[in-house]
Every structure is written in C-alpha cells, then in structure tokens.
Protein backbone atom coordinates (compact mmCIF):
# COMPACT_ATOMS: atom_id res chain seq x y z
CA UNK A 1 20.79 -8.43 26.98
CA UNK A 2 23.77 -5.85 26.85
CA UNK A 3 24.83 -7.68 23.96
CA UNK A 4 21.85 -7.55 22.12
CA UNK A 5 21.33 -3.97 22.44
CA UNK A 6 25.38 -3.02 21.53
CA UNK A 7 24.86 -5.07 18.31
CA UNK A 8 22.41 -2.90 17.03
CA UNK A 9 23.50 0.19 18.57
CA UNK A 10 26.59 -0.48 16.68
CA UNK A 11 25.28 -0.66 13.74
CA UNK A 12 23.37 2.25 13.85
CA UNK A 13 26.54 4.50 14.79
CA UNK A 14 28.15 2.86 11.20
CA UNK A 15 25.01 3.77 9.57
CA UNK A 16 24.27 7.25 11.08
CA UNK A 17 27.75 7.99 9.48
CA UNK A 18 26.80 7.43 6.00
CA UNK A 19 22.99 7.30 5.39
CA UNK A 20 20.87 10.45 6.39
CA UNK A 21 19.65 9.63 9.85
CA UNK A 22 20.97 5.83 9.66
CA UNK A 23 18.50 4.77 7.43
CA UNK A 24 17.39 4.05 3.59
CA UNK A 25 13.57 4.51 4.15
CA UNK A 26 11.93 6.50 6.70
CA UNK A 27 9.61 4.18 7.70
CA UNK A 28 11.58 1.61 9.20
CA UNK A 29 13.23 4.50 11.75
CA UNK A 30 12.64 4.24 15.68
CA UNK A 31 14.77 5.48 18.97
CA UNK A 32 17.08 4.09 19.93
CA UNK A 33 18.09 2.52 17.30
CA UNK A 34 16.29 0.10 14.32
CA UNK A 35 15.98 -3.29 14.43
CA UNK A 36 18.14 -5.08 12.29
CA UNK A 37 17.02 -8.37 10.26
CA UNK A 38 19.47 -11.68 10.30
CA UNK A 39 17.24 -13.50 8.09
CA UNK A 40 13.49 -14.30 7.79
CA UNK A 41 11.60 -17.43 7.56
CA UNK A 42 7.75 -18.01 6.50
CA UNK A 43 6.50 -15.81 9.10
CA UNK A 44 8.99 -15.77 11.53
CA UNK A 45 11.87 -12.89 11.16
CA UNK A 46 15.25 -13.18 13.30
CA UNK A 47 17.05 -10.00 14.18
CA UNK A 48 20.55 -9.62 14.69
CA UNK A 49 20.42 -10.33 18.35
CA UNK A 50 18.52 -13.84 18.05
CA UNK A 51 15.02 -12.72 18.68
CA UNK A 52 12.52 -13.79 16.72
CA UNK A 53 9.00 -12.19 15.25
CA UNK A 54 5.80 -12.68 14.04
CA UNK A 55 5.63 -11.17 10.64
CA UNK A 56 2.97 -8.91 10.43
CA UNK A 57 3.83 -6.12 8.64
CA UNK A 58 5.41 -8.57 5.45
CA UNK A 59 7.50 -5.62 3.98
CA UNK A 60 4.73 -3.25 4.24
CA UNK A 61 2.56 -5.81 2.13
CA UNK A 62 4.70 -6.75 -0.29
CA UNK A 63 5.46 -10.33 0.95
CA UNK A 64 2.03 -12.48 0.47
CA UNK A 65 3.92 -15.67 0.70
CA UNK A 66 6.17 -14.70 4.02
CA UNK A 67 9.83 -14.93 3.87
CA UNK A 68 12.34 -17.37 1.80
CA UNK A 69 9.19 -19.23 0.32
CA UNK A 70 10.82 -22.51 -1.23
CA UNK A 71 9.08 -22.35 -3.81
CA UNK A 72 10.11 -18.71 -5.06
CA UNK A 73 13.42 -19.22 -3.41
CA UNK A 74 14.18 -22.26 -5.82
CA UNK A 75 13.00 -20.47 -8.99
CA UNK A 76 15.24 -17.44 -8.41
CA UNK A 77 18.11 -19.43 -8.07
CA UNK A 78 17.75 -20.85 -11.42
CA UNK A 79 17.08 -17.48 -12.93
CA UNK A 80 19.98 -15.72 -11.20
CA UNK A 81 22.08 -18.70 -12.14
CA UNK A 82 21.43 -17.55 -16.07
CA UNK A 83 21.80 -13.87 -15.75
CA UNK A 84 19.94 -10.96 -13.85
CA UNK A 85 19.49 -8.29 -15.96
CA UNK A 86 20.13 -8.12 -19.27
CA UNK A 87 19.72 -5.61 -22.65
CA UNK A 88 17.04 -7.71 -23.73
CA UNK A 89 13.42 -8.68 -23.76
CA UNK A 90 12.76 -12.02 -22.28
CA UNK A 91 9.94 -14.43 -22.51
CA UNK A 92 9.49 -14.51 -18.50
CA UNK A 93 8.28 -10.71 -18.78
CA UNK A 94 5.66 -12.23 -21.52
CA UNK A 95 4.54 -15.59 -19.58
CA UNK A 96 3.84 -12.67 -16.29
CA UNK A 97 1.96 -10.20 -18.41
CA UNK A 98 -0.37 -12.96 -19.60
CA UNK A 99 -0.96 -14.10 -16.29
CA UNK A 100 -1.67 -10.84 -15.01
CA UNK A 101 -3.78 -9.96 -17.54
CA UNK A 102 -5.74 -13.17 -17.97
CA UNK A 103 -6.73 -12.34 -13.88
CA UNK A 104 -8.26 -8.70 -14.10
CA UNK A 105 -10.85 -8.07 -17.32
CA UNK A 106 -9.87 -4.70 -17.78
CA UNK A 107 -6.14 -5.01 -18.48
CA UNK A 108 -5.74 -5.23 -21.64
CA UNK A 109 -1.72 -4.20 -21.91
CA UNK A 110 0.76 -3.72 -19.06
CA UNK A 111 4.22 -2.24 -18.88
CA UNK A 112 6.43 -3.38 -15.98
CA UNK A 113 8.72 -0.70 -14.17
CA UNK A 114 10.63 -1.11 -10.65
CA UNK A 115 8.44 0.25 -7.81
CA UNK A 116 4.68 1.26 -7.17
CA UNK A 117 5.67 4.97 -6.79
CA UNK A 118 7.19 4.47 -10.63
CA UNK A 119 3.99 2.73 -11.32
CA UNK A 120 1.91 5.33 -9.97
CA UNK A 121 3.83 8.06 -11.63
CA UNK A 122 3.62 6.47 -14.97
CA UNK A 123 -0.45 5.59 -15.43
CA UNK A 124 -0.63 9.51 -13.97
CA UNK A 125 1.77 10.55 -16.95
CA UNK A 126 0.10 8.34 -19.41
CA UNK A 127 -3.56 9.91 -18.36
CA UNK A 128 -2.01 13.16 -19.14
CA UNK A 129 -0.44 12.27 -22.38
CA UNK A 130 -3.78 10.55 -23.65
CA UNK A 131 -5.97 13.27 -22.48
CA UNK A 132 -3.86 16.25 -23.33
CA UNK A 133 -5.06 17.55 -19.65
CA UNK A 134 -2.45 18.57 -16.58
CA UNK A 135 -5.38 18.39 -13.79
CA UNK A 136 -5.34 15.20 -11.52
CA UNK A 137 -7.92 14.79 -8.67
CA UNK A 138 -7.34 12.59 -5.90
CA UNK A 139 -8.55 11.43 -2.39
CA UNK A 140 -7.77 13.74 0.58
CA UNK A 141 -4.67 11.93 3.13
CA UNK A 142 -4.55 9.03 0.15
CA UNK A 143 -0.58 7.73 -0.02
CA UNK A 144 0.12 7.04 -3.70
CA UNK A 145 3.78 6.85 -3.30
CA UNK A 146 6.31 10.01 -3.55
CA UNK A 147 5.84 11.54 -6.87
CA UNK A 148 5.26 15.33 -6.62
CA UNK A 149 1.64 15.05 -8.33
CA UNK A 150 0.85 12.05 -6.03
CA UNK A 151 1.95 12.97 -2.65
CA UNK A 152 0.04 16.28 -2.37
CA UNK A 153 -2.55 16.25 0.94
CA UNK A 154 -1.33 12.81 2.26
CA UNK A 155 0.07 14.52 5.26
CA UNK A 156 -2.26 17.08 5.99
CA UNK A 157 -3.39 17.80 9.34
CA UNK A 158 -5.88 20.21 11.11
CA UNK A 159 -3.83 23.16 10.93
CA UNK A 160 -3.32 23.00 7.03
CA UNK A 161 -5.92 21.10 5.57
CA UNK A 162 -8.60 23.44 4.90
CA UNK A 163 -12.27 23.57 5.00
CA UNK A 164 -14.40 20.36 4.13
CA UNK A 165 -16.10 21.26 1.45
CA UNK A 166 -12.68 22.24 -0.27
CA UNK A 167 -9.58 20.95 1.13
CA UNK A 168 -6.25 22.30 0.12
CA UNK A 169 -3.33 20.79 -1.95
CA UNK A 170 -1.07 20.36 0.53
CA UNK A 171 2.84 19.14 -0.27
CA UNK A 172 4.95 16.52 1.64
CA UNK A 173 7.97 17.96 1.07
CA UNK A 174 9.52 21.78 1.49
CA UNK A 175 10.06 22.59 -2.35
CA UNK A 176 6.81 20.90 -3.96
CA UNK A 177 6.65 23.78 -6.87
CA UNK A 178 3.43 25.15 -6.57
CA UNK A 179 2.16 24.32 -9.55
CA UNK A 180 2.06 20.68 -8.95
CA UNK A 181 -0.14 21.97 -6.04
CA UNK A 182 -2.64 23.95 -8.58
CA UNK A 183 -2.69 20.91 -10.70
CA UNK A 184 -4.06 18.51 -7.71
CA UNK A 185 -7.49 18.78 -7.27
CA UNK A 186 -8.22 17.27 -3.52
CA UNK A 187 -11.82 15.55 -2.82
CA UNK A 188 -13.20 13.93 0.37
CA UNK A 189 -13.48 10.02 0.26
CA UNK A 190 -16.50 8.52 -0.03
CA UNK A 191 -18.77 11.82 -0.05
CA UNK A 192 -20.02 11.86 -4.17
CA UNK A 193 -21.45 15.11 -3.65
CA UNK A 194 -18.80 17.18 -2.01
CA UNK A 195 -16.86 15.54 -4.37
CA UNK A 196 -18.99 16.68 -7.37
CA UNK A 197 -18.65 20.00 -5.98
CA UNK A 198 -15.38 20.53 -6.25
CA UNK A 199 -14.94 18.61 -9.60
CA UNK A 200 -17.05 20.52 -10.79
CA UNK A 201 -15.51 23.49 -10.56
CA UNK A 202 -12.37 21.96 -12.92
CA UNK A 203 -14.65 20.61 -15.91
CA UNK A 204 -12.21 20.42 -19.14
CA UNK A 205 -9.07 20.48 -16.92
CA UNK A 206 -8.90 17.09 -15.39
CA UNK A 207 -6.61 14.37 -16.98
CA UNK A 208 -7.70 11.81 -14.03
CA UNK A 209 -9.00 10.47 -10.63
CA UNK A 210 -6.92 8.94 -8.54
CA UNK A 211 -8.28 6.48 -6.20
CA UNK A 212 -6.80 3.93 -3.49
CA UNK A 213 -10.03 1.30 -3.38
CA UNK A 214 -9.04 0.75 0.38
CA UNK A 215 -6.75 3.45 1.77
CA UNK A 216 -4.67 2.47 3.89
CA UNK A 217 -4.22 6.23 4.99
CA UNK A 218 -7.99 7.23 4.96
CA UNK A 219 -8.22 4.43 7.20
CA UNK A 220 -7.91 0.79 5.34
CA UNK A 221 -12.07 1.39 4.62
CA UNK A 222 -13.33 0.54 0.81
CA UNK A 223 -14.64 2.83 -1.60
CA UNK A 224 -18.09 2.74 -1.44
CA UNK A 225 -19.77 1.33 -4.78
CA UNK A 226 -21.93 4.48 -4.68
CA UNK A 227 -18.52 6.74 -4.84
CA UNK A 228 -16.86 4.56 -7.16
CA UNK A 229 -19.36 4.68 -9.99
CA UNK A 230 -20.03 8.19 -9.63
CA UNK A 231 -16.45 8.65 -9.77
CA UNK A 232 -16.39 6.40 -13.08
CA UNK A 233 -19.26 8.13 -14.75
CA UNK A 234 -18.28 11.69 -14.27
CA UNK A 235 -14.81 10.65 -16.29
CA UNK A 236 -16.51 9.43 -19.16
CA UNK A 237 -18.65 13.00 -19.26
CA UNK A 238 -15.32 14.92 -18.44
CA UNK A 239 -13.07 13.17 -21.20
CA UNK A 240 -11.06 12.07 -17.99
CA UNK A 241 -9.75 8.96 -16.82
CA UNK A 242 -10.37 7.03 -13.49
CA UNK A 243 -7.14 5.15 -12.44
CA UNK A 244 -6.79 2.49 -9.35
CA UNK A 245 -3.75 2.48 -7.08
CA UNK A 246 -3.58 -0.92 -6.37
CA UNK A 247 0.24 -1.21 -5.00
CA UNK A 248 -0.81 -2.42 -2.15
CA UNK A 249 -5.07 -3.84 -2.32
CA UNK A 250 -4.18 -5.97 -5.26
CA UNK A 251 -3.59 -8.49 -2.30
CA UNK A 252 -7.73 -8.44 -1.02
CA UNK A 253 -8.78 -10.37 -4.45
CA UNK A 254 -8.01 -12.84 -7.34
CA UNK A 255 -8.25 -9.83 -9.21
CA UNK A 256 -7.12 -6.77 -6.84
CA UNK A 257 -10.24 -5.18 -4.65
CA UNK A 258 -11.32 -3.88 -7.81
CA UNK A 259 -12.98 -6.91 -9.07
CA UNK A 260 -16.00 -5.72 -6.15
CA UNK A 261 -17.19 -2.92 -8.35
CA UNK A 262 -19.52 -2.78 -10.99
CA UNK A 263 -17.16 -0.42 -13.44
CA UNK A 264 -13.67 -0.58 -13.89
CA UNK A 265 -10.73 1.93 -13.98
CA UNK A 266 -9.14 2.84 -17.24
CA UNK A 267 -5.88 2.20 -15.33
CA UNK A 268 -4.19 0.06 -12.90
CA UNK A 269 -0.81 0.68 -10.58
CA UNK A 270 0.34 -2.52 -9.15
CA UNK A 271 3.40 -2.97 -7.33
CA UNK A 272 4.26 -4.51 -4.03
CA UNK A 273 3.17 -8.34 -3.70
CA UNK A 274 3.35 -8.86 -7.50
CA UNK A 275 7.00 -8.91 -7.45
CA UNK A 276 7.45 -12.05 -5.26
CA UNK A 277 9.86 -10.19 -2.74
CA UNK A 278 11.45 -8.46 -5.21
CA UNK A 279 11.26 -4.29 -6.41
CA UNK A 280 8.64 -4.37 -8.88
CA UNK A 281 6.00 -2.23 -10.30
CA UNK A 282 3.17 -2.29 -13.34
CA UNK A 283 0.14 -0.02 -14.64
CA UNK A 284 -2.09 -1.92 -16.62
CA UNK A 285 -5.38 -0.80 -18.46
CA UNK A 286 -7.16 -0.63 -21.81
CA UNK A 287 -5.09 -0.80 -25.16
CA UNK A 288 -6.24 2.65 -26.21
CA UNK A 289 -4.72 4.50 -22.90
CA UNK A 290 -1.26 2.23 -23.31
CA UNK A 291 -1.11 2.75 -26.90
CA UNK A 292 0.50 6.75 -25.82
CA UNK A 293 3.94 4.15 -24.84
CA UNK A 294 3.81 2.26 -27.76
CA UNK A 295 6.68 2.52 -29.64
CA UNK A 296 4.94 1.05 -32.97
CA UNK A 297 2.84 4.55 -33.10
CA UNK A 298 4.09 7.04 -35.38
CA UNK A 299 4.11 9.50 -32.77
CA UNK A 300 4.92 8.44 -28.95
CA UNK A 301 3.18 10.34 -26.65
CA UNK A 302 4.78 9.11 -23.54
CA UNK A 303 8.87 7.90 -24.50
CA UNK A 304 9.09 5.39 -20.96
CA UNK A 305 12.02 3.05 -20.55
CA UNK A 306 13.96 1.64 -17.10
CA UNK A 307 17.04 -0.21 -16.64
CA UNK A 308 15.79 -2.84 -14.67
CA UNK A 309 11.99 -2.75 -15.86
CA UNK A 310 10.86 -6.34 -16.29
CA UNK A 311 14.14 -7.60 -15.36
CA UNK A 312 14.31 -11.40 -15.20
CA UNK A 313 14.89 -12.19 -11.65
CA UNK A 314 11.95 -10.06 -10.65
CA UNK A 315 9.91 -11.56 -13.14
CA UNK A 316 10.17 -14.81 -12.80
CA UNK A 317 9.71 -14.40 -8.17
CA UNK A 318 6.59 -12.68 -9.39
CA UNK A 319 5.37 -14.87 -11.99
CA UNK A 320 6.08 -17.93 -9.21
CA UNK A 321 4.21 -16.15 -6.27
CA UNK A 322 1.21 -15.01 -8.53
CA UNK A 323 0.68 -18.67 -9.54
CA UNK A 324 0.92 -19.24 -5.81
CA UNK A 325 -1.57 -16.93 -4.75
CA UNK A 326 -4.36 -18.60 -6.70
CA UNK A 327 -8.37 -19.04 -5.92
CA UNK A 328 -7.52 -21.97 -3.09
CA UNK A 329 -4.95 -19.54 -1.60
CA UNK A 330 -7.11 -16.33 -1.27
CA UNK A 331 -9.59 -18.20 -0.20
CA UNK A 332 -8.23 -19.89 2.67
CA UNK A 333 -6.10 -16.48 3.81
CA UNK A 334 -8.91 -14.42 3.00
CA UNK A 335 -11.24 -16.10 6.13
CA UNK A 336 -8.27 -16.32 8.77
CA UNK A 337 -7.78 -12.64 7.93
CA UNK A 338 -12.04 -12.67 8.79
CA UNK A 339 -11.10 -14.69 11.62
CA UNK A 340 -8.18 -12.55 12.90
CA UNK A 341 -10.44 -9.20 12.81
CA UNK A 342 -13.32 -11.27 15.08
CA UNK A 343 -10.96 -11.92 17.03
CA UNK A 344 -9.53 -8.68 17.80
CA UNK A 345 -13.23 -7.31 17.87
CA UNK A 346 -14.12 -9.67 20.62
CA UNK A 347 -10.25 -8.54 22.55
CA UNK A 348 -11.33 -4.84 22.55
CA UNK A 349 -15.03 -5.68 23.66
CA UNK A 350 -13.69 -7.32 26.65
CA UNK A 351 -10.94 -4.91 27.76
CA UNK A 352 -13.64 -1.81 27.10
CA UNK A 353 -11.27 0.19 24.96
CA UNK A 354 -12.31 2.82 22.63
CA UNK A 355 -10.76 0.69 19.50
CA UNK A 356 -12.11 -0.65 16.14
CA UNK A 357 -11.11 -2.48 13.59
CA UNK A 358 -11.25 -2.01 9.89
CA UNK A 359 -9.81 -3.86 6.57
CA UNK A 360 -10.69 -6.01 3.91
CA UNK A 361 -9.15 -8.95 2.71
CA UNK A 362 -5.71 -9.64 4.20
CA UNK A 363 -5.42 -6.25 5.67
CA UNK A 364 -6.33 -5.34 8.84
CA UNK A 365 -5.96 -1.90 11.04
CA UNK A 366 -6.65 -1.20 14.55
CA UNK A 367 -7.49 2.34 15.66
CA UNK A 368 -8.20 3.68 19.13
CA UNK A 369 -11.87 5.01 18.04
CA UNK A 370 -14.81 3.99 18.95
CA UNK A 371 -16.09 4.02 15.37
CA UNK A 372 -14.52 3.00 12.46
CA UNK A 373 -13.86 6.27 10.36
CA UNK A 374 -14.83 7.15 6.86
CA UNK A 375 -12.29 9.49 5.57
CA UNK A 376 -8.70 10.98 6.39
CA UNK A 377 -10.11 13.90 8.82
CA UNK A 378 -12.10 10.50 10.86
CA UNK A 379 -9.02 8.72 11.12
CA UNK A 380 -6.69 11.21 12.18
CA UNK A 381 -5.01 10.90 15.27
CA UNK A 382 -6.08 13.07 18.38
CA UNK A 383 -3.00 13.60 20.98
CA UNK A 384 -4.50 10.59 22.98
CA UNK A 385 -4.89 8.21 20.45
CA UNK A 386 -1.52 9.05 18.90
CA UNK A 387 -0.15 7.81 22.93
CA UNK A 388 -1.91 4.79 22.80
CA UNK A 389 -0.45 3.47 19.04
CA UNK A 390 2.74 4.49 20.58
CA UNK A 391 2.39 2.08 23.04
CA UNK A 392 0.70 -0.49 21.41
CA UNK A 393 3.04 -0.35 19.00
CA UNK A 394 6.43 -0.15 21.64
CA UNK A 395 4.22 -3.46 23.03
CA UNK A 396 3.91 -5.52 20.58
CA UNK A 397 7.63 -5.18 19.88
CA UNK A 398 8.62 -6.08 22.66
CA UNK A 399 6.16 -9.23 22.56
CA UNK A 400 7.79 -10.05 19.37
CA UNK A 401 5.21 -9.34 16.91
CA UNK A 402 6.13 -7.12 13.73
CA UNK A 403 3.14 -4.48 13.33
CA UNK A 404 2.95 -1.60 10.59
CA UNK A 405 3.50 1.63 12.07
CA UNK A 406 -0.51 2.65 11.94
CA UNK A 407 -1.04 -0.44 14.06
CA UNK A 408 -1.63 -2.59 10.75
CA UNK A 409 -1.73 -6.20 10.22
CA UNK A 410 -0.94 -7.60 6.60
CA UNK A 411 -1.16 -11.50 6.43
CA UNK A 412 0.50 -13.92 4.68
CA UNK A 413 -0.29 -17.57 3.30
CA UNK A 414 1.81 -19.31 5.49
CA UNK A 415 0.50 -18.19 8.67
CA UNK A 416 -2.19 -20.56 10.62
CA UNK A 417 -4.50 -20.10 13.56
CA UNK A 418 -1.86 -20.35 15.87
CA UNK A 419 0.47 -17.37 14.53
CA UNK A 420 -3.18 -15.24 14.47
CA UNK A 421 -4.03 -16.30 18.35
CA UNK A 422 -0.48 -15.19 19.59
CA UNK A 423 -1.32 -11.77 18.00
CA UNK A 424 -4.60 -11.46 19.60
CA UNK A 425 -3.06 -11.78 23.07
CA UNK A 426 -0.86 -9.72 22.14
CA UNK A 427 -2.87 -7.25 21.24
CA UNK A 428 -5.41 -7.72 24.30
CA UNK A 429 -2.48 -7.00 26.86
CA UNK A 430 -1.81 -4.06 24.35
CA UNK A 431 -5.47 -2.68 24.93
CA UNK A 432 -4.87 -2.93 28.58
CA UNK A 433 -1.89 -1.14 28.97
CA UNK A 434 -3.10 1.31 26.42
CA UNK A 435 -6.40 2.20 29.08
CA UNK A 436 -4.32 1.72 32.39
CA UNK A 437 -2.08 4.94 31.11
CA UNK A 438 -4.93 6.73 29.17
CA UNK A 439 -8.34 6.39 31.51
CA UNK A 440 -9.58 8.76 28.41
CA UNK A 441 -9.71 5.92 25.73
CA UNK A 442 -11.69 3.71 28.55
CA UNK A 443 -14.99 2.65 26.53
C-alpha cells in the first residue's frame, strides 16, 4: 500500500515542479495527490498502482465507446501509419461531415475545429458576424466552455448572483473585461417569462441565445419544450439567433437531445464524443449562418482557420465511433442508462436519504435533494449537501468506481448490467455513510 501511494506522490512532486498546481486541467485535481492512469480498457481504467475502475466519468463524456475500443483503435493505426496532420484537405474530413450532417436535419454545413470551447466560441462569433449584433444571452450557472463571452455566471453563487428576476453577469476569472460582462445578457432556465423580461429589455442588441438542452450545471434537467420554442420564436422576431451547445448532450440521441424539440437551433457546438477519444470540436447549422466563413464570398465575415482543425487522425476515430454509435447502439445504452437511474431511485428510497436523480439519455446525476431542481439557484449546493458529495465522491473512489466530480454518471456502450449493479451498491453504501455523518440529509 506504501508503494502505491509513493508512486503517485512521486509523480505529483515532478509535476508540481513544472505545471501550475501539478496539473493540466483543473478538474482532474484532488489532495493528496491525483490519480494517475496506466492504461484503460472498455470500461475498466488501471492506475499506476494496479487498481482498477469502473469508468464512469468516460473523459467527462467524451468516450461513448469506453477505452481502447478495437474497433477505433485499429482504424487510427492505419491513419497514423499515413500521416497525422498535414497542410491539406482530406477526404476523411468530407466522408465525417456527411455523416454528421445526414444525422441532424438542421445542419446544413459544418466546420471542424479542436475542442468544444473552440466550437462554442466560433458559432458565438459567427452569430455576431451574421447578425452584426455584440449581445449574447445565455442560461444562468450554464458551462459553455472557457471563452470570455461563454463563461460569464457559470460560477455564481448566493453572494454574487443577484436578484431572480435579473441575475448578474458574473466572470470566472479575475480580469474578464467588463464589457464582455455588459454584452452577456443572463436568463433563468426554464422560466419563459422571466426570461422575456429581461430579453426584453435588450430588443435590437442580441446576436444570440445560448442554450445547453440538458445542463449539466443547472442540474443535467432538459429544456422544457415550452422554453425552447419561446426561446426559438422570440429570435426570429429579434433578428437573433438561437444556438445549441451540444459538446456534451449530443450523446442522449441519434441526433443530439435536440432532435426532442419541435424547432431547431440555427446553430450547433459539438465536441466531446464526436471525436472518438480524440480533441475535436464542430458548429454546424444552416448554410446562410456558415456562409459568414466561407471563403468563396466576396467578403468574409468571419476569417477562421486551425492547425489541427479536421486533422486526419481525429477524423477518421470520429468518423469510426459515430458509425458505432448507431440506432441499435443508442438504443440498447439508452435503457440501461433508464435502468441504472431506477436503480439508484430504488437505493436512495431504501436508505431514506434526501437524494434524487436526474438525466436523460446516458447521463445521469445524483444530488442530495429531495427534489430534483429546475435551475442553477435549485441545484446549488447548501454547506451540507456540498459534505455529503464530498464523501460520496471520496467513497466511491475508494470502491473503485470513477464518478464526475458533481456526482455524475456518463455511460458507455460497452458496459452491461453487471458494471451498472456494482455502481448501485456502491452508491447505496455511499447514501449510508453520507446520513450516518449528516443526520440532516436523513429523509
């Protein structure tokens, strides 16, 4: 055991030496020390000191297919066998944009770029540039990846957030110019008159809405239809655009978790799962709205290039797991994922724990309410319930299962039953501890 833990306490003095508190991405950090990954598997990831996990948290969504998928692995191979990134079109790019767009009625173009925050940051620049408006509006606490325009509000908290009826533009990160804080418009989720309200009061001014279909962040609950069309018809009135951040949701459907609504966005971010593993990112939408990148135009609105945009090895691992993930697929992970959320339902029933659980499709959330919340201000975290992820969380590490850092659960196609049932128990003995040290969370 005093092995195990030097090995990665080792590794995190080397790495506390050269990367701002040890680490590349925040998300990954945790005292004492990260894990570190020897090598992953279908489901199952193996650390550095032999001990193996249950994948749950599948590179914050982005692996549908699990780890080393044969499949992908084989057609990588090939491709990085010919070249990895060249100063060149290539047909793969082509084959993937048809496939993409061939799924999901509204895209009519697509561009590829390198992450979902690039994708993100893109459609929002191509809004602007086709609308000749700064103004975006978005969804109060909605993550939309770290662009100044796109981050505002998705850490606010009691003390900074504002009244209800008009929440403030609040930034991530000391510096945000202020500006890109006037030029955020902040609404409530799911609440089409409070909303209204406040769009209302920036008629002629806003390029865009920016919505996440199922934020994770506001608490992994769908836009209502309702909110969604309202949403949709007050763009067309405004001369405005309504764009989908679907970096991570594109997972819940054959054609992303927008394919539930009667109306669809003008715009599409993609990123995550679409790149089979591998740093990707796309915006997709109607020919008019792309037509500001087109380089054909005799005026380009919006000059967009990227080194490794469309490059071939990410291309052709997203091309193979997209073909992977077809009807049968989505399908079949779509009711274990139904299954897994019954299951975990039934769990906190039994130990009497102030818990729910939300999600749709393959993505799944526990929180330590009694009710399943609405909106970001519902599903923020009281001091109590912030304790009990905490140890949930320290839990299920220990019990070897790999959880997002909200307590989510994304699934992948090669998990079965069995994989699901180890994460329930899991979980159970979770809920126990959790109202053994906090009587106050005791249903």
């Amino acid at each position: 055991m005093t092995e195990q833990i030097n090995k990665s306490e080792i590794l995190f003095e080397r790495a506390k030496k050269v990367l701002p508190g040890g680490i590349s991405r925040n998300t990954i950090f945790k005292l004492p020390h990260p894990d570190y990954v020897e090598k992953g598997e279908g489901c199952i990831v193996t650390d550095i000191n032999g001990k193996e996990y249950i994948d749950f948290a599948n590179n914050m969504a982005s692996l549908i297919h699990g780890h080393a998928h044969p499949v992908i692995t084989r057609a990588i191979i090939e491709q990085v066998s010919k070249g990895t990134a060249f100063t060149m079109a290539s047909e793969v790019e082509i084959e993937f944009a048809e496939l993409l767009c061939a799924r999901v009625p509204g895209f009519e173009k697509i561009r590829f770029v390198n992450s979902g925050t690039e994708a993100v940051m893109a459609m929002i620049k191509s809004a602007r540039a086709f609308t000749g408006k700064a103004k975006i509006a978005k969804v109060e606490g909605a993550y939309h990846g770290a662009y100044d325009y796109a981050e505002v509000s998705q850490t606010a908290n009691p003390n900074n957030w504002g009244d209800e009826d008009k929440p403030n533009s609040v930034p991530v990160a000391v510096g945000t110019p202020e500006k890109a804080l006037e030029d955020v418009i902040v609404i409530p989720y799911n609440n089409t008159q409070k909303a209204f309200e406040i769009l209302n009061q920036h008629q002629g001014d806003i390029a865009a809405i920016l919505l996440d279909p199922v934020s994770h962040r506001v608490g992994m609950i769908a836009a209502e239809d309702e909110f969604v069309e309202a949403l949709y018809h007050w763009t067309r009135e405004q001369n405005a655009l309504l764009l989908f951040d679907e970096v991570i949701t594109f997972r819940v459907g054959f054609g992303g978790a927008q394919q539930r609504y009667k109306v669809s966005p003008d715009l599409t971010a993609m990123g995550k799962m679409i790149g089979g593993g591998f740093p990707v990112g796309a915006f997709a939408g109607r020919s008019d709205v792309m037509s500001v990148l087109d380089p054909l135009q005799p005026k380009v609105l919006l000059p967009h290039s990227g080194t490794f945009s469309a490059n071939p090895v990410t291309m052709v691992a997203g091309l193979t797991a997209m073909k992977l993930f077809d009807h049968k697929a989505i399908e079949k992970i779509n009711l274990l994922a139904l299954k897994t959320k019954e299951l975990i339902t039934h769990s906190i029933e039994k130990v009497g724990i102030k818990a729910c659980v939300t999600g749709e499709g393959t993505m799944l959330r526990v929180h330590f309410k009694s009710l399943p919340p609405t909106n970001y201000r519902q599903s923020f975290l009281n001091e109590d319930e912030a304790k009990a992820l905490k140890i949930m969380l320290t839990h299920a590490n220990e019990q070897g299962i790999m959880l997002i850092n909200t307590c989510s659960m994304m699934l992948s196609t090669v998990m079965t039953i069995n994989e699901i049932k180890k994460l329930v128990d899991v979980l159970e003995k979770g809920f126990e501890l959790v109202t053994q040290q906090l009587p106050s969370l005791i249903r």
